[in-house]
Protein backbone atom coordinates (compact mmCIF):
# COMPACT_ATOMS: atom_id res chain seq x y z
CA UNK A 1 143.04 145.67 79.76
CA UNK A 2 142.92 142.28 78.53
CA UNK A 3 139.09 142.93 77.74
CA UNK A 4 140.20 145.50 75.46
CA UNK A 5 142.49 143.29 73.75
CA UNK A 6 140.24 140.61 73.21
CA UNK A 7 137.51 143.05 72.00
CA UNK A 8 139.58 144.37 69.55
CA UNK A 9 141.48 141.35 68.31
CA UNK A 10 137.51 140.16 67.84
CA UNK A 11 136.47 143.21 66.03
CA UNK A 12 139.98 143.19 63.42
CA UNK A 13 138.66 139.50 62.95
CA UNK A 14 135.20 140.40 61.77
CA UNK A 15 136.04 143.16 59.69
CA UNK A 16 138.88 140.87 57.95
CA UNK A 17 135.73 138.17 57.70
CA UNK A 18 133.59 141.07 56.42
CA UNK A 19 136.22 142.46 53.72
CA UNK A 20 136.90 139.28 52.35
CA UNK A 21 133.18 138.29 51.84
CA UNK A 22 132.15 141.63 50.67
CA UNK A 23 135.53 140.84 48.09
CA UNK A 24 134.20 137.43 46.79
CA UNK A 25 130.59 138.08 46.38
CA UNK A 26 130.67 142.05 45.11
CA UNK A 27 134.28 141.80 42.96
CA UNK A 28 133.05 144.71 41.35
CA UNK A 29 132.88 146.69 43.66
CA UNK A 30 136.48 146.10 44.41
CA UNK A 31 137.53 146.18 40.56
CA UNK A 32 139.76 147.90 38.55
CA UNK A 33 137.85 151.20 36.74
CA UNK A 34 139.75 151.10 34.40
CA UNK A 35 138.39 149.78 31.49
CA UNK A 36 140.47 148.67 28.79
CA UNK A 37 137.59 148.65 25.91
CA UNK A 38 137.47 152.42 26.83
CA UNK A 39 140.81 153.09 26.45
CA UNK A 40 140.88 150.98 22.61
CA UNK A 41 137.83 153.24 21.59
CA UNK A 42 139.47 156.07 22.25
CA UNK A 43 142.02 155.05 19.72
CA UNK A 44 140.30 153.33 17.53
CA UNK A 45 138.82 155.09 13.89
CA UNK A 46 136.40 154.15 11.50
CA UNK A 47 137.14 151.45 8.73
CA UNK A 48 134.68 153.19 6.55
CA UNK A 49 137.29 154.40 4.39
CA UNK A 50 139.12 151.40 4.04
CA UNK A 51 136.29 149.05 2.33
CA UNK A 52 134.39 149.08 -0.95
CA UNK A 53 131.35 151.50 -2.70
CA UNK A 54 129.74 148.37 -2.75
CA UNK A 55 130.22 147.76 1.12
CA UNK A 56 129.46 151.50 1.84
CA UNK A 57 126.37 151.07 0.16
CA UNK A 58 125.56 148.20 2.05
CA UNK A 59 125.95 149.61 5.31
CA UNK A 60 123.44 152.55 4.18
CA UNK A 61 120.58 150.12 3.38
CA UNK A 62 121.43 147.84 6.46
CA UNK A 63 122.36 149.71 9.40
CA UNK A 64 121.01 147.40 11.95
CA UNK A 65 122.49 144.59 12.30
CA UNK A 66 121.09 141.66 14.47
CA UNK A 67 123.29 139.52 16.71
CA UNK A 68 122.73 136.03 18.08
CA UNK A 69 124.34 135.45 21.57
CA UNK A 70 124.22 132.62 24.19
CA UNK A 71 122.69 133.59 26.90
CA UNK A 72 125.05 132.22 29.67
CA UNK A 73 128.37 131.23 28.39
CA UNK A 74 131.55 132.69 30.42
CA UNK A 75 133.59 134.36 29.82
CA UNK A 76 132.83 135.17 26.37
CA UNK A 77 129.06 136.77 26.00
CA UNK A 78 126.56 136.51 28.73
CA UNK A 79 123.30 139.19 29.64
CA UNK A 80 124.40 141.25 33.01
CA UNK A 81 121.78 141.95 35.66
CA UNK A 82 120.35 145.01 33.55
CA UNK A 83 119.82 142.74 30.50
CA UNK A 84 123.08 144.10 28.53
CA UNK A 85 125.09 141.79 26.45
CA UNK A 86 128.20 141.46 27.58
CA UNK A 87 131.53 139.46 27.83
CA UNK A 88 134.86 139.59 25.83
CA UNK A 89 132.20 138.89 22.47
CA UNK A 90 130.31 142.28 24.13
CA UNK A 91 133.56 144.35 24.20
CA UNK A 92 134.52 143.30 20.36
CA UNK A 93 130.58 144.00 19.38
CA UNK A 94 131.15 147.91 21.00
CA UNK A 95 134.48 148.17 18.96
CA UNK A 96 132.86 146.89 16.10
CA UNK A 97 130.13 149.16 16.54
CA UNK A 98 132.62 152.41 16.97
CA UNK A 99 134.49 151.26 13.67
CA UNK A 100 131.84 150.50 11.41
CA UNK A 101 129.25 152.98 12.64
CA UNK A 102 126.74 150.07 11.96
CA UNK A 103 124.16 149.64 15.03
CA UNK A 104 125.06 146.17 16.40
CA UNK A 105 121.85 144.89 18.31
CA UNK A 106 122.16 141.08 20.39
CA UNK A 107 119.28 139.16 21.22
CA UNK A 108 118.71 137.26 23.75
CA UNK A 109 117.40 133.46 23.34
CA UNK A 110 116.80 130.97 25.54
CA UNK A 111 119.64 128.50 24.92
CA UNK A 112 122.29 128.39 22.24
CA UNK A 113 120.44 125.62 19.84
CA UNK A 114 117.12 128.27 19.49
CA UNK A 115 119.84 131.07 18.72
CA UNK A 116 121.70 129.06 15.64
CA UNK A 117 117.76 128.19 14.64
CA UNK A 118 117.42 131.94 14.06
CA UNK A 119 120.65 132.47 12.19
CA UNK A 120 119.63 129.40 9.70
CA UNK A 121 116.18 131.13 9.09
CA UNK A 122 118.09 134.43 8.30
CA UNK A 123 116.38 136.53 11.56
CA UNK A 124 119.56 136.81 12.62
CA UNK A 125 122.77 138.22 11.15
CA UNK A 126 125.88 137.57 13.09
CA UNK A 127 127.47 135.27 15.76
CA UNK A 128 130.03 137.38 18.30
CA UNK A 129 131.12 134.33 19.70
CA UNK A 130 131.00 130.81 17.99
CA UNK A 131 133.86 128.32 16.64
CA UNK A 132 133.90 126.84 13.17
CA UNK A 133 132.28 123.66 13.01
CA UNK A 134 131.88 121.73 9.60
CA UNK A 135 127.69 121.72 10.63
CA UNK A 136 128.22 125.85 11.18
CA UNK A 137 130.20 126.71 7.91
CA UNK A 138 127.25 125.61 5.59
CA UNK A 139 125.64 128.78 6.57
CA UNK A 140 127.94 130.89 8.09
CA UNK A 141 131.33 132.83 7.28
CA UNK A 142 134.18 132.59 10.33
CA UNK A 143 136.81 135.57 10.66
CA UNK A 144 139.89 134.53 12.24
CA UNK A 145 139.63 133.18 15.77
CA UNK A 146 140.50 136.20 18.58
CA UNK A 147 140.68 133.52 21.26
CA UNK A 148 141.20 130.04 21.87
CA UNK A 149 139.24 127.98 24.77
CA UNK A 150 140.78 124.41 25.83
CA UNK A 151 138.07 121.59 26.55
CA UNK A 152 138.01 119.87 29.61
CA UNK A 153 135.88 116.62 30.93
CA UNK A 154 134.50 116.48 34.19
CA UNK A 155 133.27 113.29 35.83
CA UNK A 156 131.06 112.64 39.28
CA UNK A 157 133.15 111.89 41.63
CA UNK A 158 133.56 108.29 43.15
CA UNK A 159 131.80 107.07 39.35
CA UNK A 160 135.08 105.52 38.75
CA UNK A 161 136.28 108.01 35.87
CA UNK A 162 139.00 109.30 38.29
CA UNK A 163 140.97 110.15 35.08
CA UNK A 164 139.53 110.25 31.26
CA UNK A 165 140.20 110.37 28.11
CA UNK A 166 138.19 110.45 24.93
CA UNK A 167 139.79 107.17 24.17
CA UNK A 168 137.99 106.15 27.83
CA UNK A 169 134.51 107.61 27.22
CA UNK A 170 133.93 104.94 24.32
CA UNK A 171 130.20 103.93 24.71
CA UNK A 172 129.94 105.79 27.69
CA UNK A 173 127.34 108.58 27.76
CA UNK A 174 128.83 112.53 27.56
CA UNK A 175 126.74 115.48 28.44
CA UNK A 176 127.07 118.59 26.01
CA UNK A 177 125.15 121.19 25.07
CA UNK A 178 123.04 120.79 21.91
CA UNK A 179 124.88 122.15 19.24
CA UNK A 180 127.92 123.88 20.71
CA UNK A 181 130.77 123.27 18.93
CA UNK A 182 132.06 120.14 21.65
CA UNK A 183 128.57 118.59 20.35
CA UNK A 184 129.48 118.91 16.82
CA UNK A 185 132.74 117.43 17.47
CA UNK A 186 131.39 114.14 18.64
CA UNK A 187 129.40 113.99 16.34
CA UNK A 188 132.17 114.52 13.77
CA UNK A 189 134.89 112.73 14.86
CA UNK A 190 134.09 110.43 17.55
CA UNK A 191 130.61 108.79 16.95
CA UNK A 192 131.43 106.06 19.41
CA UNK A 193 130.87 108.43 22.27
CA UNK A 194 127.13 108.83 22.87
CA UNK A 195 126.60 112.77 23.20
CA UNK A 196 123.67 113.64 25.45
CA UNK A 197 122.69 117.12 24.46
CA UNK A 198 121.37 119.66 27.11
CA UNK A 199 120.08 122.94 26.96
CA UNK A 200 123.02 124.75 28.99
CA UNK A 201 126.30 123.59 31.03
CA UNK A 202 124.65 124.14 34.28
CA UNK A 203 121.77 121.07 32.95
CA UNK A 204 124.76 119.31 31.44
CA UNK A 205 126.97 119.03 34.84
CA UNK A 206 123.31 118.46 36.82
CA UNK A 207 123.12 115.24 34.29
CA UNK A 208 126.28 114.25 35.13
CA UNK A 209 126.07 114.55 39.07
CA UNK A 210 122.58 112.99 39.04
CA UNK A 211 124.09 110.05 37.27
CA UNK A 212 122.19 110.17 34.07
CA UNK A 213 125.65 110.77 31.98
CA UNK A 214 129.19 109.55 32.96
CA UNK A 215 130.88 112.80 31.84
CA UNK A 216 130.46 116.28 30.55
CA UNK A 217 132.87 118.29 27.93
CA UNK A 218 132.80 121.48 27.34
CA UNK A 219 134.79 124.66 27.37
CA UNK A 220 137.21 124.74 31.00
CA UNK A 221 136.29 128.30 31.59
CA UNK A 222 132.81 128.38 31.63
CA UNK A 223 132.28 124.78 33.22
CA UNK A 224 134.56 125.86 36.07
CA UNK A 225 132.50 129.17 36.56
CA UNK A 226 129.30 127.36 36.42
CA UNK A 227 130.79 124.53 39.32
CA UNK A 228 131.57 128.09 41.20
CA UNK A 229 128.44 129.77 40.94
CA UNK A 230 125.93 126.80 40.91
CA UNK A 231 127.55 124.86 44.00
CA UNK A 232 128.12 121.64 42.11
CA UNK A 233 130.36 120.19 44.17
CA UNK A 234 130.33 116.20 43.40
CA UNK A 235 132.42 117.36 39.98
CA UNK A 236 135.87 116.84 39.39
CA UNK A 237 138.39 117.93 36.20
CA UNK A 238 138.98 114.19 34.68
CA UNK A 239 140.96 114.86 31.40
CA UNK A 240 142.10 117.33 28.97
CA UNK A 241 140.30 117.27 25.12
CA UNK A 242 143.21 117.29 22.69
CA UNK A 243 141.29 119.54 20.34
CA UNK A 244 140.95 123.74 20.99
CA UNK A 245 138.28 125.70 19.03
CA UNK A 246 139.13 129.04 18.53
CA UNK A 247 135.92 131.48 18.74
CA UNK A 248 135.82 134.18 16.60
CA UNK A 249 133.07 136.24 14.85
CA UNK A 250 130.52 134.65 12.20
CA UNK A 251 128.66 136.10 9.46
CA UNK A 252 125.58 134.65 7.63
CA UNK A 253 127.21 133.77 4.38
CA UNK A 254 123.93 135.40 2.31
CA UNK A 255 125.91 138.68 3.71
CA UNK A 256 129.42 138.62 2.05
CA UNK A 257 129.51 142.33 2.44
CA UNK A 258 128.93 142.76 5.75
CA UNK A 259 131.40 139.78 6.49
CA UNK A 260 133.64 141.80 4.70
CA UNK A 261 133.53 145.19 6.53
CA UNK A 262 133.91 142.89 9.74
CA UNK A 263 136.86 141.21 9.09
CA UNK A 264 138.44 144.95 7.93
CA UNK A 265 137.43 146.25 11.59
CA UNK A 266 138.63 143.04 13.37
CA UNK A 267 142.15 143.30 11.47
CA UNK A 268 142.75 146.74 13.07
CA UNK A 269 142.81 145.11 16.37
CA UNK A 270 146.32 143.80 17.56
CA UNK A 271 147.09 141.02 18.80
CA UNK A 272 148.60 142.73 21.87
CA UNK A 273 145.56 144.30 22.14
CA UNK A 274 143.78 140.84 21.55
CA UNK A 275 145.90 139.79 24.37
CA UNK A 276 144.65 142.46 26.49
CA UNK A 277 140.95 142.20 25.85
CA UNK A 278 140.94 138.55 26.77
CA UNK A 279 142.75 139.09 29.79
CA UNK A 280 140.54 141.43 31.10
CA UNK A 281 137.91 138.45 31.41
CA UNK A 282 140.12 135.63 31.83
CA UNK A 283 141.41 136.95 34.91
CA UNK A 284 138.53 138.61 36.85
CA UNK A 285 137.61 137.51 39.21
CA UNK A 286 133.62 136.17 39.93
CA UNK A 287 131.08 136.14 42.30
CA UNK A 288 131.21 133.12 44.45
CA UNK A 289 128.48 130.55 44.62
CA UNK A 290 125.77 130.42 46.86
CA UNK A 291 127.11 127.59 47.95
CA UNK A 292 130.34 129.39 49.47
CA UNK A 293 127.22 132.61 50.60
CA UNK A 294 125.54 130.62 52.65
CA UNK A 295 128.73 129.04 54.36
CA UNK A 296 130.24 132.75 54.70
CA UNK A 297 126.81 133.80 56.23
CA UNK A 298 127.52 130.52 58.73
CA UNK A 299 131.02 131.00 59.84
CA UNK A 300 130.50 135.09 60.40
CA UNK A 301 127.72 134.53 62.92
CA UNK A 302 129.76 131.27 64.60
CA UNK A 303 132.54 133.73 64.67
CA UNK A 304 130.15 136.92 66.04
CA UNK A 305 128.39 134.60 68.47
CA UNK A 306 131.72 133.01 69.97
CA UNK A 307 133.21 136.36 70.08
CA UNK A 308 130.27 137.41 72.30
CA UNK A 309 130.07 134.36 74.43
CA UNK A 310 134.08 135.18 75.08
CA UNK A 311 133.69 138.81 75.82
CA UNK A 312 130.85 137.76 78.45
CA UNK A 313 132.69 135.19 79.96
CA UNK A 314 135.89 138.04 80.35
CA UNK A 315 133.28 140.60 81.34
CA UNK A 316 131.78 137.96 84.34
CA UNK A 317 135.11 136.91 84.94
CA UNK A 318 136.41 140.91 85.44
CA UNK A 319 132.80 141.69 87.89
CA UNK A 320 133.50 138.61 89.98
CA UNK A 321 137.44 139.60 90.45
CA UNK A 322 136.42 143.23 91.49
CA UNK A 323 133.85 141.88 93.88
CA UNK A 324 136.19 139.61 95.36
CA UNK A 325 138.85 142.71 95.74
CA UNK A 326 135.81 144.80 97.22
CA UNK A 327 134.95 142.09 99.72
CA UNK A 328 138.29 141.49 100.68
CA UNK A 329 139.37 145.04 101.09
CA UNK A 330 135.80 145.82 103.44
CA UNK A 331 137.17 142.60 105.13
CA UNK A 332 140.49 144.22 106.08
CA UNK A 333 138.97 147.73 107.02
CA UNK A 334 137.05 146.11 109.54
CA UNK A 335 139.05 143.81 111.02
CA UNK A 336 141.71 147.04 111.54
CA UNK A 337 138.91 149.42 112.92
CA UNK A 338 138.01 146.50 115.79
């Protein structure tokens, strides 16, 4: 009996340690169907008979319409595993796309700096994702921000920079990446700050754990899912930045029109509904790390292995017992019999 007990307390152990892995490395699996982009397309009509001739005829000579994204930047725009744009930019882009009836293509660069390249030589048409910057609005229109991401900076731990400030990183060296909008604001506001510009946030925290920069700033979302997922752990939150950009969509300003007809689609969206798009991202959940895999992997076979060496040692135990019970009970037969 107690053999059975421990076997099965074992087992409900494993298959807790299984659920809960499966949970943090396939959250999609476990998700919510229920998508709310779906739902807002379902209501959602066409602006087409809300704007201009002028922006009608627009949209019938240009009906494709080329769109820059970052390739990795959480939770707004990112490429899935099947190479499709997505993020809380990717769900406005396939509203967009159901209003205007315009055929919204993204393409995907290598980093962020080669994408804004293309938008200032005119191959590409429209940002889903990118705050207004003084650098950005010589060539680019900005509708009004749909979301608002806080900046954080992130030191190596034990460099000293328990706790930072902007007012703190004076002459030291900050990681960002080359021209996001955290890289434009150094170099706007606070020259005194040296800004080492990286390709990505993953290179940017790798600069600042190797000791090559003293901090990093960038947007708290996406530097806390790149910690997760890249298994950086010598980083720690130092400070707050006092200054929010708000992202929101941007138009080449050589396209008034088409800026025009975007803005008219974007104002049919709510802010409750705002609310509810953002949400949808800001609170899922993501894969862990393979950091936390491989340490999952680890304490599943510890677990397995101990759970066999225990029901061995019962199962010995139980033999040895019955043995003992079998010897002692042929001991008493005979002694009776002589």
């Amino acid at each position: 009996m107690r053999l059975l007990l421990t076997l099965s307390l074992g087992l409900c152990i494993i298959v807790i340690q299984v659920v809960l892995g499966a949970r943090a490395f396939f959250p999609d699996a476990f998700a919510d169907r229920t998508d709310v982009v779906d739902t807002l397309m379902e209501r959602k009509k066409s602006v087409l008979d809300k704007i201009s001739p002028a922006e009608l005829a627009w949209i019938a000579e240009h009906p494709v319409v080329t769109v820059g994204a970052d390739p990795d930047f959480y939770p707004l725009e990112m490429f899935d595993e099947r190479g499709r744009y997505t993020g809380l930019g990717g769900d406005y882009l396939r509203l967009l796309g159901k209003m205007t009836g315009l055929d919204f293509r993204a393409r995907r660069m290598t980093d962020w700096a080669s994408t804004e390249e293309l938008a200032r030589q005119k191959h590409i048409d429209v940002f889903m994702a990118a705050a207004k910057t003084g650098r950005r609005s010589e060539y680019m229109l900005f509708t009004e921000p749909y979301i608002n991401m806080p900046g954080i900076i992130m030191t190596r731990r034990g460099s000293g920079l328990d706790t930072a400030g902007l007012a703190d990183l004076k002459g030291k060296k900050v990681a960002v990446v080359n021209n996001y909008s955290w890289h434009d604001f150094l170099r706007e506001f606070h020259p005194e700050i040296i800004a080492v510009p990286v390709a990505d946030t993953l290179g940017a925290l790798q600069q600042v754990a190797a000791g090559q920069a003293d901090a990093v700033i960038d947007y708290e979302f996406n530097l806390l899912e790149k910690i997760q997922t890249g298994g950086i752990l010598q980083i720690q939150s130092a400070g707050k930045v006092d200054s929010a950009y708000g992202h929101a969509v941007a138009v080449r300003k050589d396209q008034p029109e088409l800026f025009s007809v975007i803005s008219t689609a974007l104002a049919q969206i709510t802010p409750a509904e705002q609310n509810r798009l953002a949400r949808k991202w800001l609170a899922q959940e993501r894969p862990a790390g393979q950091e936390r895999h491989l340490q999952w992997i680890f304490f599943f076979l510890l677990e397995s292995l101990l759970l066999c060496l225990g029901l061995n040692w019962l199962w010995q135990n139980e033999v040895e017992k019955q043995v003992a019970r079998a010897l002692r009970k042929n001991g008493g037969t005979h002694t009776t019999l002589s």
